[in-house]
C-alpha atoms as a PDB file:
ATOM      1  CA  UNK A   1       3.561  20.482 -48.900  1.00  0.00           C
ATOM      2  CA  UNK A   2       5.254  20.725 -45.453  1.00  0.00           C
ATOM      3  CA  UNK A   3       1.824  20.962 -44.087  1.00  0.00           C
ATOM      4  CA  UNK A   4      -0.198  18.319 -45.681  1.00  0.00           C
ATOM      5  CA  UNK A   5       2.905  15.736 -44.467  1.00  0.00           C
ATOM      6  CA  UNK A   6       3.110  17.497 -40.744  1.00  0.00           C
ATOM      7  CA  UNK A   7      -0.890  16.480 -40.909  1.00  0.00           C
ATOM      8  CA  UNK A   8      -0.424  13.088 -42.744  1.00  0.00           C
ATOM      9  CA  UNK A   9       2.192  12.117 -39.574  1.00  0.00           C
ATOM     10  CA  UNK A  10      -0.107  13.642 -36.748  1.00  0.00           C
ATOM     11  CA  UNK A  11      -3.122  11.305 -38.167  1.00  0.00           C
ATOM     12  CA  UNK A  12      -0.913   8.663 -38.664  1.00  0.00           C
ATOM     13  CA  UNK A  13       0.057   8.824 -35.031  1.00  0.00           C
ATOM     14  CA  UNK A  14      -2.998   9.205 -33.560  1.00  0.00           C
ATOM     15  CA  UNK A  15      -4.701   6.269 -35.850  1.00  0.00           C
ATOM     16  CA  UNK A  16      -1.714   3.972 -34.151  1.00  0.00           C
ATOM     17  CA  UNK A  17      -2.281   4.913 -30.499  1.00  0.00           C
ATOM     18  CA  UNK A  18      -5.014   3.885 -28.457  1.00  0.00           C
ATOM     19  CA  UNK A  19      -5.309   2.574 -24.770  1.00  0.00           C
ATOM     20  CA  UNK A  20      -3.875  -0.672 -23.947  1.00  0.00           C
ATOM     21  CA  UNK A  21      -4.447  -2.186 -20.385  1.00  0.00           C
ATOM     22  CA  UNK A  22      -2.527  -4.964 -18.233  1.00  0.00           C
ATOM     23  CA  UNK A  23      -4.492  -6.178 -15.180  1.00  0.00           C
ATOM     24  CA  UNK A  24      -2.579  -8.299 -12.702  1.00  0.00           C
ATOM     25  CA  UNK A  25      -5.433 -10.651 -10.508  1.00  0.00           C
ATOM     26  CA  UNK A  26      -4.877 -11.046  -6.749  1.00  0.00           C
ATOM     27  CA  UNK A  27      -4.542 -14.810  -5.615  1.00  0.00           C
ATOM     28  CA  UNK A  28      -2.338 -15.558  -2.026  1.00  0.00           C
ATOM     29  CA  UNK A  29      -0.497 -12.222  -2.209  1.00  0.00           C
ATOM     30  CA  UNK A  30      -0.531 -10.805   1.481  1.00  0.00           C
ATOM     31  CA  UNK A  31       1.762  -7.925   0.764  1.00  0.00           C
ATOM     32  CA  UNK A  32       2.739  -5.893  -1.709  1.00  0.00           C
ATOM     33  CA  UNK A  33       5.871  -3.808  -3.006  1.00  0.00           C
ATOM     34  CA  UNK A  34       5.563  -1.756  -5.577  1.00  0.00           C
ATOM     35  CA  UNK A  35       8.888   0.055  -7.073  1.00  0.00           C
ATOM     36  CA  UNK A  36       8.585   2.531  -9.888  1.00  0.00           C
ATOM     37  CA  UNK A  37      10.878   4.421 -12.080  1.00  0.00           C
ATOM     38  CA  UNK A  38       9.282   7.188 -14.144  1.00  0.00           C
ATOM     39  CA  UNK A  39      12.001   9.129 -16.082  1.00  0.00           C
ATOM     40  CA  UNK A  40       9.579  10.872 -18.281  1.00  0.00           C
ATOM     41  CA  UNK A  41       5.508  11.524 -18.325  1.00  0.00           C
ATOM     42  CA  UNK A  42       2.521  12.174 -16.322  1.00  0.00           C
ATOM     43  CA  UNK A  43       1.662   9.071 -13.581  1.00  0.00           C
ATOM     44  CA  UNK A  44      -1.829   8.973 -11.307  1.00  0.00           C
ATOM     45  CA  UNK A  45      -2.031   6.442  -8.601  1.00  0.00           C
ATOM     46  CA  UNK A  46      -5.793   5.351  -7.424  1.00  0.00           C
ATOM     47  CA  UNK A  47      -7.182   2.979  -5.101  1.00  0.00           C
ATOM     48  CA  UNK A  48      -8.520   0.029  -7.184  1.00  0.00           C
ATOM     49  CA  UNK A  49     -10.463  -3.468  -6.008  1.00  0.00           C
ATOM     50  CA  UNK A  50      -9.511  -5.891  -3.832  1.00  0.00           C
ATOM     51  CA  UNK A  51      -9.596  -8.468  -6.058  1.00  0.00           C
ATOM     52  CA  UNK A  52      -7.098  -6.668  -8.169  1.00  0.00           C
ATOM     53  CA  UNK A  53      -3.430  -6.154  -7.201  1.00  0.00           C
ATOM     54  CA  UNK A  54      -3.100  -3.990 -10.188  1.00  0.00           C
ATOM     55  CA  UNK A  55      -5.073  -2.305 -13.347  1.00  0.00           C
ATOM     56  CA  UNK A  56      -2.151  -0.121 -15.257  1.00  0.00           C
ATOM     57  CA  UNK A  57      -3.679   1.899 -18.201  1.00  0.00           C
ATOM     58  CA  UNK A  58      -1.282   3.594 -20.732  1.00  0.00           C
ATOM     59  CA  UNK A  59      -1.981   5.545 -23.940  1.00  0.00           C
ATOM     60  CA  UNK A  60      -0.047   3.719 -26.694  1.00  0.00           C
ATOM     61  CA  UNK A  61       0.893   2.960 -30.249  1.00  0.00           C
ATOM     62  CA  UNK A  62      -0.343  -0.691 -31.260  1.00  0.00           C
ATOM     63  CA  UNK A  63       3.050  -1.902 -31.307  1.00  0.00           C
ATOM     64  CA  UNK A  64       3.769  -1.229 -26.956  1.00  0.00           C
ATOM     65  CA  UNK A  65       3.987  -4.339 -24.717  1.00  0.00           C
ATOM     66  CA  UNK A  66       3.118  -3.632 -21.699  1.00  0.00           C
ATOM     67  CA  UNK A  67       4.756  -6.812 -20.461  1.00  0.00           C
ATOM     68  CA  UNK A  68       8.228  -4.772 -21.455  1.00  0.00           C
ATOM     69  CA  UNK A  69       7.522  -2.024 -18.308  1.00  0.00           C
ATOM     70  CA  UNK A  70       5.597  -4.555 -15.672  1.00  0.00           C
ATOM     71  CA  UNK A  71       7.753  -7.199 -14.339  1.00  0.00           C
ATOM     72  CA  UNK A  72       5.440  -9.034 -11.220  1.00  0.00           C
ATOM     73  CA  UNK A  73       6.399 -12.283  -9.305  1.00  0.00           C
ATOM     74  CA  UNK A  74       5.258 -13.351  -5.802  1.00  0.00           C
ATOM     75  CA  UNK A  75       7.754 -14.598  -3.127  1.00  0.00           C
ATOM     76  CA  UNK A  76       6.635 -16.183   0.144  1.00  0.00           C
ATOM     77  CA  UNK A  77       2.953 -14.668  -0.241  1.00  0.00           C
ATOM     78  CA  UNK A  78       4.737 -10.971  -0.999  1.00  0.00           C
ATOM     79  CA  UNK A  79       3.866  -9.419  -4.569  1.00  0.00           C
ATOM     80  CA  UNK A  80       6.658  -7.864  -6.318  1.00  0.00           C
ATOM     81  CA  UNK A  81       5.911  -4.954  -8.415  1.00  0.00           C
ATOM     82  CA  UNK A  82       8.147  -3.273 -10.989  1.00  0.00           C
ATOM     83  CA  UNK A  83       7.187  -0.889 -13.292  1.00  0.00           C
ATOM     84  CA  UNK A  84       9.651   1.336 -15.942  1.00  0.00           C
ATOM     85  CA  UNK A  85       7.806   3.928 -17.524  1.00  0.00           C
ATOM     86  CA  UNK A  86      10.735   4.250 -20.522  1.00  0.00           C
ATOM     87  CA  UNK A  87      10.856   0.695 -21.559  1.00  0.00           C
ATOM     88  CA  UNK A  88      11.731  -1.187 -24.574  1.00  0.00           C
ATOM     89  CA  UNK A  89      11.538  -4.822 -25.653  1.00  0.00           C
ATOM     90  CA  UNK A  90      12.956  -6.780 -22.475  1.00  0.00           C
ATOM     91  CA  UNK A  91      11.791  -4.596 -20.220  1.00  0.00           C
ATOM     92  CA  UNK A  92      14.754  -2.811 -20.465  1.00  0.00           C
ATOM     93  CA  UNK A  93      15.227   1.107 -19.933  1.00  0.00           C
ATOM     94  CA  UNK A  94      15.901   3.596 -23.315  1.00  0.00           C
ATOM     95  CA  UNK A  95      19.254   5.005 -23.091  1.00  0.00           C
ATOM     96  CA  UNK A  96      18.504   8.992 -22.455  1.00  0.00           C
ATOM     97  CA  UNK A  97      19.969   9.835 -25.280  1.00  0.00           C
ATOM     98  CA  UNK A  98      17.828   7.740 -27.463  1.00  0.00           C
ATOM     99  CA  UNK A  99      14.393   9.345 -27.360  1.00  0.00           C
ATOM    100  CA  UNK A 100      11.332   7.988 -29.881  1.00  0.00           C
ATOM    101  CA  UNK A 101       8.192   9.035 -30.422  1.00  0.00           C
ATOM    102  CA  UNK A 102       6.502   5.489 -28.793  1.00  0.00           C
ATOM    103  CA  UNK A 103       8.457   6.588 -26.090  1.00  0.00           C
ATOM    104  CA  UNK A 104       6.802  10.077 -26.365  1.00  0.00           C
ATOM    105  CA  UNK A 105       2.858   8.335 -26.841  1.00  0.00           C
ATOM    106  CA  UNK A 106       3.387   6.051 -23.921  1.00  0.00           C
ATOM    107  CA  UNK A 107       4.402   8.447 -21.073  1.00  0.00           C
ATOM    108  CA  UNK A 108       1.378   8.842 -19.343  1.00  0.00           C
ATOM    109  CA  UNK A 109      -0.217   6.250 -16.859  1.00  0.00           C
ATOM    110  CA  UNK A 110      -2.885   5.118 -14.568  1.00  0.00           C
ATOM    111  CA  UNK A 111      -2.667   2.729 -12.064  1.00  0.00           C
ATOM    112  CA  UNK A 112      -5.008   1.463  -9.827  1.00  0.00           C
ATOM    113  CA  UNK A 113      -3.672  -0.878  -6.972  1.00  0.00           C
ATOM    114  CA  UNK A 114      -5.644  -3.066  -4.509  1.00  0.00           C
ATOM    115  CA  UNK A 115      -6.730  -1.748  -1.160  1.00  0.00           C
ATOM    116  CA  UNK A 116      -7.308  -5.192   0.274  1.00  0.00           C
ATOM    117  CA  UNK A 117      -3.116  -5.963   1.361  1.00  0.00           C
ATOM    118  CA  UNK A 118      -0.536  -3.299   2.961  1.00  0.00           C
ATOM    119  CA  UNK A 119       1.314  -1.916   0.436  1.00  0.00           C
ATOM    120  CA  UNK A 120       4.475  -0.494   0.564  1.00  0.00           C
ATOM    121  CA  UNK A 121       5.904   1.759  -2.154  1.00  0.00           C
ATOM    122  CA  UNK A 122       9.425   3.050  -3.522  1.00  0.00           C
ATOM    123  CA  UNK A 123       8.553   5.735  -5.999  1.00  0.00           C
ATOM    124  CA  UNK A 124      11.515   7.716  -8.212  1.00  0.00           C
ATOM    125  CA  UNK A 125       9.925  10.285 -10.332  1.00  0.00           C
ATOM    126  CA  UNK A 126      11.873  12.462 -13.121  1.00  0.00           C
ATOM    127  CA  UNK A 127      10.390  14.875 -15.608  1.00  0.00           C
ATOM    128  CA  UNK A 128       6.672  15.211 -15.428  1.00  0.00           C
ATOM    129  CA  UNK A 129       3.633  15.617 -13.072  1.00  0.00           C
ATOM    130  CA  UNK A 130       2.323  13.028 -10.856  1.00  0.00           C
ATOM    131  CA  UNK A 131      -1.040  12.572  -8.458  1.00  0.00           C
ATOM    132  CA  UNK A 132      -0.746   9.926  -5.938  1.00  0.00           C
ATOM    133  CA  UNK A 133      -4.240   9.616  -4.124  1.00  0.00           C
ATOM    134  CA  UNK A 134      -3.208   7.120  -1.567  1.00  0.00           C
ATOM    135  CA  UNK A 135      -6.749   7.276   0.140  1.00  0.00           C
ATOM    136  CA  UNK A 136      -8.203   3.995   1.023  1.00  0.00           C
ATOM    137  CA  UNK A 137      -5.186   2.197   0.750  1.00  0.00           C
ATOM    138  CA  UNK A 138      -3.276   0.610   3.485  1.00  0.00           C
ATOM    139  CA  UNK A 139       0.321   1.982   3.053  1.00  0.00           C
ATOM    140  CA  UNK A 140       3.059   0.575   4.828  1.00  0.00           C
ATOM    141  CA  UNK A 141       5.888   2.047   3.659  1.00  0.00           C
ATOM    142  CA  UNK A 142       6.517   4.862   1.947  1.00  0.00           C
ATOM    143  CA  UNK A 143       9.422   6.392  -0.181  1.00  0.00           C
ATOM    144  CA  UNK A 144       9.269   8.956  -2.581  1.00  0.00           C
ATOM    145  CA  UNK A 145      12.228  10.643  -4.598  1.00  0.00           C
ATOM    146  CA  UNK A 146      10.755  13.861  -7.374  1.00  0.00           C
ATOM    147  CA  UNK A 147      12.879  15.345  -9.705  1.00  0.00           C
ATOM    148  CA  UNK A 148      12.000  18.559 -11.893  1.00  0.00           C
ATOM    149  CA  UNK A 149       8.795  17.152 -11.288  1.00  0.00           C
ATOM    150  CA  UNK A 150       5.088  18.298 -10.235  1.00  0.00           C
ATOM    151  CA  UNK A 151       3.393  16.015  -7.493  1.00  0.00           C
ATOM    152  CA  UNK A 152       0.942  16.020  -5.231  1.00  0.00           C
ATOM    153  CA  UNK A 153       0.445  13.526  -2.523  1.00  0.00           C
ATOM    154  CA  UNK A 154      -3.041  13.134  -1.129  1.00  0.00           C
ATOM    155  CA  UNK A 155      -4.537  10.840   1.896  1.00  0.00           C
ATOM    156  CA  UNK A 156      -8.142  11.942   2.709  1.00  0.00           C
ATOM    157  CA  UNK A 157      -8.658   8.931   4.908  1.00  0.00           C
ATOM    158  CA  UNK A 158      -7.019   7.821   7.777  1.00  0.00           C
ATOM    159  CA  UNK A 159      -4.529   5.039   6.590  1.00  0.00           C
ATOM    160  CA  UNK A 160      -5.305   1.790   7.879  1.00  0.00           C
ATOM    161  CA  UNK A 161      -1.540   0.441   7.992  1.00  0.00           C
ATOM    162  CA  UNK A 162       1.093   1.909   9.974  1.00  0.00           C
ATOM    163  CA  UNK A 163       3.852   3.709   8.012  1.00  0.00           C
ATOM    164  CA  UNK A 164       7.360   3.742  10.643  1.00  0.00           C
ATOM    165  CA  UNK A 165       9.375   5.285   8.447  1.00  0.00           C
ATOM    166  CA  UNK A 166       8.131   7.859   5.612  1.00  0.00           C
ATOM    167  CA  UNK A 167      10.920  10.078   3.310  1.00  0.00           C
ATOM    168  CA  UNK A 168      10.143  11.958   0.733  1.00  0.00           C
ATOM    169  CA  UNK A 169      12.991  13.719  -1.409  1.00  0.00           C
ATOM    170  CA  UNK A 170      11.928  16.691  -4.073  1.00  0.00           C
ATOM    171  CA  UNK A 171      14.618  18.702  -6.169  1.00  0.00           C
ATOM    172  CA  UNK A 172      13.687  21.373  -8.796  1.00  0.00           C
ATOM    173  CA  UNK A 173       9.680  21.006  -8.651  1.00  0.00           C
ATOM    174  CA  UNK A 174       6.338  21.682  -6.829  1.00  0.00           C
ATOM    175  CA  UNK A 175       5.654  19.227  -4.256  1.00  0.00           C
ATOM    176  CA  UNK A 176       1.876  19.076  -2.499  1.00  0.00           C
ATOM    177  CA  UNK A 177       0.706  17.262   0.300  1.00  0.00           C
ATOM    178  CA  UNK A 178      -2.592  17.243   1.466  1.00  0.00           C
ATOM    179  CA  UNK A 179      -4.014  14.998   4.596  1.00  0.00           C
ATOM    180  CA  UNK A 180      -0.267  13.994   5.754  1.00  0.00           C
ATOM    181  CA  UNK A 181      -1.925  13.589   9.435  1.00  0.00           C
ATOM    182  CA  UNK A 182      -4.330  10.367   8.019  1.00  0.00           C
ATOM    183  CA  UNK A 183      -0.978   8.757   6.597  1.00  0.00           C
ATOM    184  CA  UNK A 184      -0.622   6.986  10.282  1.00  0.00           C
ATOM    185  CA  UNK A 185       3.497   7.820  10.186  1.00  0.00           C
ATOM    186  CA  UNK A 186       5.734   7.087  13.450  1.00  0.00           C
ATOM    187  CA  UNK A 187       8.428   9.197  11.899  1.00  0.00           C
ATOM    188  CA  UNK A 188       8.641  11.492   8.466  1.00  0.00           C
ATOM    189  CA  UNK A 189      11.611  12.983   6.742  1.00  0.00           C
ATOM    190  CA  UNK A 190      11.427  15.397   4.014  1.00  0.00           C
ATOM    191  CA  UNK A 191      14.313  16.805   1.837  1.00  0.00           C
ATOM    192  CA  UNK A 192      13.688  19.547  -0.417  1.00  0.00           C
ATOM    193  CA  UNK A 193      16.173  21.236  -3.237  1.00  0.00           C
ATOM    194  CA  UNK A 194      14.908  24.582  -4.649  1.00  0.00           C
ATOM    195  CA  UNK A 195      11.765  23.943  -5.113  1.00  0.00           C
ATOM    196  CA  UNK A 196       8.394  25.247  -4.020  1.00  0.00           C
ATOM    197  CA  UNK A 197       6.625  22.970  -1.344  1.00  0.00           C
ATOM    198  CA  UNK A 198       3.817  22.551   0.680  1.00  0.00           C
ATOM    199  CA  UNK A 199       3.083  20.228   3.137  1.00  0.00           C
ATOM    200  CA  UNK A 200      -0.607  19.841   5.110  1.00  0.00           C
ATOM    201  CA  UNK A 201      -0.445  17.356   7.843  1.00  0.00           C
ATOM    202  CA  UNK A 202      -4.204  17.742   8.519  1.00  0.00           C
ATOM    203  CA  UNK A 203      -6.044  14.806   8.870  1.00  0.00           C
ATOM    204  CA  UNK A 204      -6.712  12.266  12.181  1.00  0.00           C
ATOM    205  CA  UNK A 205      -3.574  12.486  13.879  1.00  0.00           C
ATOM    206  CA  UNK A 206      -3.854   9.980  17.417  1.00  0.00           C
ATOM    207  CA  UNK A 207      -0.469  10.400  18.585  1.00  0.00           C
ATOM    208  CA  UNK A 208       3.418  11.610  18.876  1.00  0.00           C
ATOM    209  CA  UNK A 209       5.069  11.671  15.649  1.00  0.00           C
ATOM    210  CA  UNK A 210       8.548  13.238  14.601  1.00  0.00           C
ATOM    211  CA  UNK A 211       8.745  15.122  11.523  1.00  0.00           C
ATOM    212  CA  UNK A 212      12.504  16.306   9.632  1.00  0.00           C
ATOM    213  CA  UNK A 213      11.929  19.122   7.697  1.00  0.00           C
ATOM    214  CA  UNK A 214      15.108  19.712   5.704  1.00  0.00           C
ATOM    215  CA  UNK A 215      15.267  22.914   2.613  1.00  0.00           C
ATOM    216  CA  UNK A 216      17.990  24.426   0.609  1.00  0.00           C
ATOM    217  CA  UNK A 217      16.926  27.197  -1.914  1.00  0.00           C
ATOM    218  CA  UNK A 218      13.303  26.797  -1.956  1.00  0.00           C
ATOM    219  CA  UNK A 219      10.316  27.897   0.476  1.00  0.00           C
ATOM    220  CA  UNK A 220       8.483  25.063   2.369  1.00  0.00           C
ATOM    221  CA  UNK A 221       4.843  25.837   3.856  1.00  0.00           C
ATOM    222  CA  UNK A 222       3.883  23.634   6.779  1.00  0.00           C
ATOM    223  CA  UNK A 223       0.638  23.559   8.102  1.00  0.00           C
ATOM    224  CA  UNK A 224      -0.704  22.180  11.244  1.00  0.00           C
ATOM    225  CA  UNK A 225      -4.237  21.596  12.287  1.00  0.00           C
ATOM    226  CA  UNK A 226      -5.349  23.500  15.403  1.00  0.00           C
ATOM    227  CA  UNK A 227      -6.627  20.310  17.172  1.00  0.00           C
ATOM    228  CA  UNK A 228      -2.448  19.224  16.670  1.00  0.00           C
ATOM    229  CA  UNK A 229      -0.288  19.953  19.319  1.00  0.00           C
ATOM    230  CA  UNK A 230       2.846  20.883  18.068  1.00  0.00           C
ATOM    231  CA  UNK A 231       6.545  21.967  18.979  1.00  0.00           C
ATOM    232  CA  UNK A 232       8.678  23.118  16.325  1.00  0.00           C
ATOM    233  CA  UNK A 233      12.439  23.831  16.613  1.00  0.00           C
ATOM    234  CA  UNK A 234      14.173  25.641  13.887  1.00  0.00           C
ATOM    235  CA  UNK A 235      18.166  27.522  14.402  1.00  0.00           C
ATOM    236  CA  UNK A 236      18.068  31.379  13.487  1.00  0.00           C
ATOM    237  CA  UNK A 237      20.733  32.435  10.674  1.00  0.00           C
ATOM    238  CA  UNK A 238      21.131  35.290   8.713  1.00  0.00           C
ATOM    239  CA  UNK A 239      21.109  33.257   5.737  1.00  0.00           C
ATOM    240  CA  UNK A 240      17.451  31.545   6.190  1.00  0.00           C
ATOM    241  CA  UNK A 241      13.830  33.482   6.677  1.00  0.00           C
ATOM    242  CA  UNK A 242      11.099  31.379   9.313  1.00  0.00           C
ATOM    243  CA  UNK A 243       8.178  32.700   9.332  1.00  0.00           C
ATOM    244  CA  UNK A 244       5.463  31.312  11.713  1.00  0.00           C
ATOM    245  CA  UNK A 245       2.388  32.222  13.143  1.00  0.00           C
ATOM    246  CA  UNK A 246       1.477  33.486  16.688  1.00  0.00           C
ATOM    247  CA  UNK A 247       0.220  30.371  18.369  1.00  0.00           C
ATOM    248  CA  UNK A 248       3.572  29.423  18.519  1.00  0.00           C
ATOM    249  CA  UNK A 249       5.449  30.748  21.224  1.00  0.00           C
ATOM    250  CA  UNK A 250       9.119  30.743  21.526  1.00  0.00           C
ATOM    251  CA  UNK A 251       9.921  29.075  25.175  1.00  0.00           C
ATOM    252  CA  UNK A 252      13.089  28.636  24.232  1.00  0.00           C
ATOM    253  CA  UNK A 253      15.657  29.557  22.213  1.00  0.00           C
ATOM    254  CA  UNK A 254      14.760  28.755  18.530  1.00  0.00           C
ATOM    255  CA  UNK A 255      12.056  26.323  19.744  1.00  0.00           C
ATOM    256  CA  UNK A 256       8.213  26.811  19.545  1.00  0.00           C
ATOM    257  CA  UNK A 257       5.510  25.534  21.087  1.00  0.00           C
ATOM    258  CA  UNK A 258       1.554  25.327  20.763  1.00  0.00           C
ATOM    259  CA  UNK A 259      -0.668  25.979  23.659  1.00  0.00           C
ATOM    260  CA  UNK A 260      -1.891  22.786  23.507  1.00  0.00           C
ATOM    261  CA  UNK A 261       0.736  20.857  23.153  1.00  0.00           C
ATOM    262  CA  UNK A 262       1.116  19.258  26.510  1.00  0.00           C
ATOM    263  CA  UNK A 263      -2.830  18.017  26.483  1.00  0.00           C
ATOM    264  CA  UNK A 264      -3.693  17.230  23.008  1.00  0.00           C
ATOM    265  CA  UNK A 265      -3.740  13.886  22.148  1.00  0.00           C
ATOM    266  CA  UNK A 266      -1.889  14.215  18.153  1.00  0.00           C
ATOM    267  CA  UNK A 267       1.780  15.930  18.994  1.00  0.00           C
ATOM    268  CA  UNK A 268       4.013  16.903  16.093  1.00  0.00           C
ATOM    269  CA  UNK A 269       7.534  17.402  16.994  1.00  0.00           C
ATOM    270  CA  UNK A 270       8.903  19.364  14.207  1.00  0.00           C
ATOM    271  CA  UNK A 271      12.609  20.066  13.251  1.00  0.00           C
ATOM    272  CA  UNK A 272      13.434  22.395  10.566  1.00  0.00           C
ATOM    273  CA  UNK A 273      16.774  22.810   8.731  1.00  0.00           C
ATOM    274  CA  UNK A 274      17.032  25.307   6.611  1.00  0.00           C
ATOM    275  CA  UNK A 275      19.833  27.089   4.063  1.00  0.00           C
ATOM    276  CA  UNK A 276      18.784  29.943   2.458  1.00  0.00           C
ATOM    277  CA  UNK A 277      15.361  29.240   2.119  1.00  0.00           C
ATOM    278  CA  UNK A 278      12.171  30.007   3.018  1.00  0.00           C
ATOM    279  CA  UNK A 279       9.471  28.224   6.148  1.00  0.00           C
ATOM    280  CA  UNK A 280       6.503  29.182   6.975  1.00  0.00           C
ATOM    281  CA  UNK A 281       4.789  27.452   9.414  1.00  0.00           C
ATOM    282  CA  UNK A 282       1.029  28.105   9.806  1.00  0.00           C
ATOM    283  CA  UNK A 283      -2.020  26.992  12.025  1.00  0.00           C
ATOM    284  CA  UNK A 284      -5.580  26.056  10.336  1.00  0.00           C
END
C-alpha cells in the first residue's frame, strides 16, 4: 500500500511539471543589470540573441508564474533585471522555514541573456551548483557571492566590455574559474571561506591588472599562463602553506617574480592573504 501511493504521488508530480518559459524582447535597452538571488537549485547562464534581453527556462508544476520570480523595467534606456529563484505569488521570497514541493520542482534554471548590450551582473548564490559561461557576452561588471555552493565561472573569449572592478566571494563550496585573463578586468578581488578553489586566469591578457587573493581554511590554486608576466607577493607564517612553482623567484622578501615580467605585455600583480590555508600558485 505504501508503495502503490509513494508511486501514485511521484506520477502525479511528474504529470504536473513540465517546462515553462518567459522571454523578455529587447527594444531601446542600452544596458543591462541583472541581480539574482538563488537560495536553493541548480542555475546555468548562456549567451543568448541579440534581439533577446532574456530567455529564462524553468522546470515547473502547471501552477508556477514565472512573472512571481522575474521582475524587469527599463529606466533611462538601462534594463533592470531581477530574478528570485524561491518565489511565491507577488514575487515574494518563501520564508526558509516554509519549504514545498513547487518550490522543490522549480529550482533549476536556464537563462540565456543578450550579447548585443554590456551587462553587468550581481549574482548571490546559496545551496546548489551553478555554470556561468559568460563567453560572448560583454560584461561590465561583475559581482559574485557562493554559498555551500558548486560554481564554475567560464570566459573562453576575450570580453568585449571592460570590467573595473570584479569580486567574487565563495564560503563552504567548490569554486572554478576558467579563462579569467579574457574577462578584460582592471582590478579583481577574491574572498574565499573553507572551500576548495581554483582560479585560471588564462586567456588574452593585454595589460597590468591587480588581483586580491584572500583564503581562510581552504586551498586556492592559481594559475598563470606562461606568456603572463607576473609578480606575486604573499607574507610567510607558520600558520599558512604557499606553494609555488620555480619560475617564480623570490627577489624579495615574500615577493615573487616571473622572468618576464618586466617585458611582457599582460602583468598580473598578485597579492595573497592567507590564514591557515592552502596556495598554490602554478605556471602553464
Amino acid at each position: 500500500m505504501l508503495s502503490a501511493l509513494v508511486f501514485a504521488l511521484t506520477a502525479f508530480v511528474v504529470a504536473s511539471s513540465g517546462k515553462k518559459q518567459k522571454q523578455i524582447d529587447h527594444t531601446n535597452e542600452r544596458e543591462l543589470k541583472v541581480m539574482m538571488e538563488a537560495a536553493l537549485g541548480d542555475v546555468y547562464i548562456t549567451k543568448g540573441k541579440g534581439d533577446i534581453i532574456i530567455k529564462a527556462t524553468v522546470e515547473a508544476d502547471r501552477s508556477f508564474n514565472m512573472d512571481d520570480c522575474i521582475d524587469y523595467e527599463i529606466r533611462d534606456k538601462i534594463g533592470y533585471l531581477n530574478f528570485v529563484t524561491d518565489c511565491e505569488e507577488g514575487g515574494k521570497k518563501h520564508k526558509k522555514s516554509n519549504v514545498h514541493m513547487n518550490d522543490l520542482a522549480s529550482s533549476d534554471w536556464w537563462l540565456d541573456i543578450t550579447d548585443d548590450i554590456p551587462v553587468s551582473f550581481d549574482l548571490e548564490l546559496g545551496l546548489g551548483k551553478a555554470d556561468l559561461n559568460l563567453t560572448g557576452l560583454a560584461v561590465k561588471d561583475l559581482n559574485l557571492s557562493a554559498g555551500a555552493s558548486s560554481v564554475k565561472l567560464r570566459f573562453d573569449e576575450p570580453n568585449t566590455s571592460v570590467i573595473e572592478d570584479m569580486s567574487i566571494e565563495a564560503g563552504l563550496s567548490k569554486f572554478t574559474a576558467v579563462g579569467l585573463g579574457n574577462a578584460n578586468f582592471n582590478h579583481f578581488k577574491f574572498e574565499g571561506g573553507v572551500g576548495s578553489y581554483s582560479l585560471d586566469f588564462s586567456g588574452k591578457l593585454d595589460h597590468e591588472v591587480d588581483v586580491d587573493v584572500e583564503i581562510g581554511l581552504g586551498s586556492v590554486t592559481i594559475i598563470v599562463p606562461k606568456n603572463t608576466g607576473a609578480k606575486v607577493f604573499c607574507e610567510k607564517n607558520w600558520i599558512s602553506h604557499l606553494n609555488i612553482d620555480d619560475d617564480f623567484k623570490e627577489r624579495e622578501d615574500d615577493t615573487y617574480y616571473t622572468a618576464n615580467y618586466k617585458s611582457a605585455e599582460g602583468k598580473m600583480n598578485i597579492h595573497i592573504e592567507a590564514g591557515l590555508g592552502s596556495v598554490k600558485v602554478r605556471r602553464k
